[in-house]
Protein backbone atom coordinates (compact mmCIF):
# COMPACT_ATOMS: atom_id res chain seq x y z
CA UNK A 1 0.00 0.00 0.00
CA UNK A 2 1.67 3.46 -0.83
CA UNK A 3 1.13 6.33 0.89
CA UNK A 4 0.87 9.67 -0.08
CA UNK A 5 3.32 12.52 0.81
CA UNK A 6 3.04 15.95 0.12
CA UNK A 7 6.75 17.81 -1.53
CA UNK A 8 6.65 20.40 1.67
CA UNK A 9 6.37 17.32 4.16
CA UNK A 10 8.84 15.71 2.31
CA UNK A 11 11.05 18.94 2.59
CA UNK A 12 11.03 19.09 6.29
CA UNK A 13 12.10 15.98 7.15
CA UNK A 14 15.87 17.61 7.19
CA UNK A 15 14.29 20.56 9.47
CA UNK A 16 13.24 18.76 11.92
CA UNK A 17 15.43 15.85 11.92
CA UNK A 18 17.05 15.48 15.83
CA UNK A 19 20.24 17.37 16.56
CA UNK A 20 23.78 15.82 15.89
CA UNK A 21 26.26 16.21 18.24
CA UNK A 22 28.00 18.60 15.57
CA UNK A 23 25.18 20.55 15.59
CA UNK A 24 24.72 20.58 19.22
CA UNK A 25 28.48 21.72 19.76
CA UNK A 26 28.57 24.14 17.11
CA UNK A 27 24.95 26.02 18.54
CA UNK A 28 27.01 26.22 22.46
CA UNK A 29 30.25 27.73 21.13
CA UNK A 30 28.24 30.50 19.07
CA UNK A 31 26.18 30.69 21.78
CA UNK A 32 29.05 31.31 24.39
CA UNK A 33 31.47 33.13 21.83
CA UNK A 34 28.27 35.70 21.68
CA UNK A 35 28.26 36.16 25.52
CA UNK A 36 31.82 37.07 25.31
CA UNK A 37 32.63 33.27 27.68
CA UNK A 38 36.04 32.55 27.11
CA UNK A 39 36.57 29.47 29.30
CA UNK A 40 40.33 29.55 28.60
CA UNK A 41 40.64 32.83 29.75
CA UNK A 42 37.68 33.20 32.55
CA UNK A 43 38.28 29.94 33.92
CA UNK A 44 37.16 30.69 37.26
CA UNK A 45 33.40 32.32 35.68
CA UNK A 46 30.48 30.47 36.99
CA UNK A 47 28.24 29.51 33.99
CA UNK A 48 26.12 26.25 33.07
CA UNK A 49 25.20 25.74 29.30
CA UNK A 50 21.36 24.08 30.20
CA UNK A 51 22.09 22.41 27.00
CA UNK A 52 20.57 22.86 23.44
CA UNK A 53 17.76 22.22 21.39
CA UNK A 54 15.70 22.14 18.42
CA UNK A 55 13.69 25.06 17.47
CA UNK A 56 11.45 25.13 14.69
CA UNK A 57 9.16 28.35 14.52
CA UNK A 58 5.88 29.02 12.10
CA UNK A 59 7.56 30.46 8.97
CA UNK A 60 5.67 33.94 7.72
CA UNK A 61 4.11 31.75 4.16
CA UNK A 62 2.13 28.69 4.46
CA UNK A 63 4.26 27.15 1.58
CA UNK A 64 7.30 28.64 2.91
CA UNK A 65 9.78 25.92 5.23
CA UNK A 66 10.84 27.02 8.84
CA UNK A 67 14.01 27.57 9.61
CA UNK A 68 16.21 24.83 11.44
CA UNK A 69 17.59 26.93 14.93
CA UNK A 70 18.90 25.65 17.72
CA UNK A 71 18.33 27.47 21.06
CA UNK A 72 21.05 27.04 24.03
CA UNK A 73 20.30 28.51 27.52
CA UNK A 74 23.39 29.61 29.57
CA UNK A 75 22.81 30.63 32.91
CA UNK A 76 25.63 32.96 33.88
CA UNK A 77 25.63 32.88 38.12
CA UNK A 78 28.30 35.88 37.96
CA UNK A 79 26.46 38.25 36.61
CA UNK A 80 22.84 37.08 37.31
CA UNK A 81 21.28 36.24 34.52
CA UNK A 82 19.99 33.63 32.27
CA UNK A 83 20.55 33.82 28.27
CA UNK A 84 18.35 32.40 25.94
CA UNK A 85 20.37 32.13 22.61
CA UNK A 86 19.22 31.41 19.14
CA UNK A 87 21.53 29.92 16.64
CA UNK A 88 21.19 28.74 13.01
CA UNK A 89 22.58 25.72 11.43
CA UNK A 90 25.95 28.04 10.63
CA UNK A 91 26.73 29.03 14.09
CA UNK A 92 25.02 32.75 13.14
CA UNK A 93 23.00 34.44 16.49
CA UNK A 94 19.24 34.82 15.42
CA UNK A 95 18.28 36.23 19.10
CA UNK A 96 19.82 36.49 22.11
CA UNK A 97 17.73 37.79 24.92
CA UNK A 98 18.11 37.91 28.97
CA UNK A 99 15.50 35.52 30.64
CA UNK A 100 14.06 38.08 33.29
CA UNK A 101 11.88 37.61 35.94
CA UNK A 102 10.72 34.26 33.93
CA UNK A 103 13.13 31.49 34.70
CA UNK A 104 13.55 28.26 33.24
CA UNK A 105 12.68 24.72 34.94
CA UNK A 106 16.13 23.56 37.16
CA UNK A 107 18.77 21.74 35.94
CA UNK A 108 19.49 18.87 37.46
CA UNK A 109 23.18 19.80 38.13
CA UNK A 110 21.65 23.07 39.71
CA UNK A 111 19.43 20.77 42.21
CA UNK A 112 22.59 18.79 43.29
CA UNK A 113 24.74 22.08 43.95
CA UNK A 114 21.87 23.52 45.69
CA UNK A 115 21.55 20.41 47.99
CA UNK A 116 25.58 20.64 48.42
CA UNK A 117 25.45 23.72 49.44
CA UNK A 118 22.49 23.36 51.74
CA UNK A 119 24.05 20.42 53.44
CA UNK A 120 26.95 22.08 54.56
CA UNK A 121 24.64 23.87 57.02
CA UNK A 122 24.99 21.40 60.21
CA UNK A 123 21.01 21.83 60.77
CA UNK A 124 20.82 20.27 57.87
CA UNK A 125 24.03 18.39 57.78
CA UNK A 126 22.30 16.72 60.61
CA UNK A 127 19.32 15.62 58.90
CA UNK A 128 20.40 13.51 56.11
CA UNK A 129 21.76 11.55 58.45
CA UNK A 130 18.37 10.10 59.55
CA UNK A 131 17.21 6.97 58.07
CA UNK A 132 14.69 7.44 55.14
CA UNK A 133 15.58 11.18 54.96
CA UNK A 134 14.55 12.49 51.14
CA UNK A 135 14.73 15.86 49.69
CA UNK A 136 12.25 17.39 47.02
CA UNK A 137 12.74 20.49 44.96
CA UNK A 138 10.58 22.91 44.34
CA UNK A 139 10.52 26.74 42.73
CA UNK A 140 9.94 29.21 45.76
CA UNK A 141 7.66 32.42 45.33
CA UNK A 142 10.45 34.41 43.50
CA UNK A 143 10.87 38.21 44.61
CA UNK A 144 10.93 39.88 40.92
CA UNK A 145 12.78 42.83 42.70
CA UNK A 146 15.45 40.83 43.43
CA UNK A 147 17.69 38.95 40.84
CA UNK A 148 18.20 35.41 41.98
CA UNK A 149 18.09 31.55 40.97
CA UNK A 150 16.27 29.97 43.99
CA UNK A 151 15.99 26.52 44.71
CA UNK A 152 13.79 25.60 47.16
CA UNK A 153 14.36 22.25 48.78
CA UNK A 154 12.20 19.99 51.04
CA UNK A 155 13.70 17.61 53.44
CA UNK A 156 11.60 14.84 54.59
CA UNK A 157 12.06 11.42 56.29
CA UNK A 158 9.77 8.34 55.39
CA UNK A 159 7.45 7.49 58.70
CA UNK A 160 7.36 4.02 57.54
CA UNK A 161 3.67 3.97 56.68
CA UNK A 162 3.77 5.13 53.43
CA UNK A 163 3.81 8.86 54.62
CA UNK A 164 6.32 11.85 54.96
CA UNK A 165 6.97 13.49 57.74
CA UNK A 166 8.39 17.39 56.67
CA UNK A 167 12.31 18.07 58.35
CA UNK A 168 12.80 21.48 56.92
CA UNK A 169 12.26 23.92 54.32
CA UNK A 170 14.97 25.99 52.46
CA UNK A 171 15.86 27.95 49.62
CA UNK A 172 19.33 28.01 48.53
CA UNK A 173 20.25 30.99 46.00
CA UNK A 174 23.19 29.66 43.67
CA UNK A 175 24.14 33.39 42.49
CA UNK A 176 25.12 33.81 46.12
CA UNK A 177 25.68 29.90 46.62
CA UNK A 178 24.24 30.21 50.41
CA UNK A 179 20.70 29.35 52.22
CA UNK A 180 19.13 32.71 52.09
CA UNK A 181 15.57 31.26 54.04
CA UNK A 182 15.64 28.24 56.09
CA UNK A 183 12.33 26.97 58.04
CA UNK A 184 12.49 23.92 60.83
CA UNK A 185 9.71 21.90 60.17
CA UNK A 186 10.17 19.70 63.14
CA UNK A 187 10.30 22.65 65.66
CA UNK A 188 6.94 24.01 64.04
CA UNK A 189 5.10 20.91 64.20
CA UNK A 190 5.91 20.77 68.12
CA UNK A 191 4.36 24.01 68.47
């Protein structure tokens, strides 16, 4: 049985074909060349590419193809701010724009510095020693006045009958790499 396939369906199957590695590569170097990130030079900067990924966008003609771009997010901790970067299959910036108040979802590398840093604390240091002890993340009620990526984290321990009992509460801001609130569930539920 043959099936029928239009030319302009035909035509996008190199559009939106998945990204090489090449490709990948190619979109973070343009990407970080345009934010001026020199790693051999700077090597002390704290940035984290968020990685890279297909972008297809309505082109202006019905007939007309889209354009294969490839957006990379870079959050620079430094300077306090997230880049959004648009690159196409050349390595030339389309759009580059500063990701303010909106953030994006956490990276998972983000989650495990922001648990490094909040176990250092010896309140909490203290807790993941318990048996069962678990930690969710979760996005705090941002203050748009001030600029920060906050983590918020949840420590818990399992009760043992299917439940959670809460530990604490904290946020952890990785521009300033500390626990800016911290909240000790245990001493609250005595109350």
């Amino acid at each position: 049985m043959s099936t029928y396939m239009s030319d302009l369906t035909k035509n996008l199957s190199s559009i939106i074909a998945p990204l090489t590695e090449r490709d990948e590569q190619l979109a973070i170097k343009a990407a970080l060349a345009h934010l001026s990130i020199d790693f051999e030079h700077e090597p002390n900067r704290r940035i984290r590419v968020f990685g890279s990924e297909l972008r297809i966008e309505k082109p202006p003609k019905r007939e007309a193809l889209p354009n294969r771009l490839i957006r990379v997010l870079v959050a620079d901790y430094d300077n306090r701010q997230i880049h959004d970067v648009t690159v196409d299959g050349s390595g030339s910036i389309v759009h580059s724009e500063v990701l303010s108040p909106h953030q994006p979802a956490f990276h998972d590398e983000e989650i495990r510095e922001a648990r490094e840093i909040a176990e250092r604390d010896e309140r909490i240091a203290r807790l993941v020693k318990l048996k069962g002890f678990f930690v969710g993340a979760f996005a705090p009620h941002a203050d748009a006045k001030k600029s920060r990526r906050e983590i918020g984290l949840h420590y818990l321990v399992a009760t043992g009958d299917g439940q959670a009992r809460p530990l604490a509460t904290i946020s952890v801001d990785l521009y300033e790499q500390k626990i800016i609130r911290f909240r000790d569930d245990i001493e609250d539920q005595k109350r």
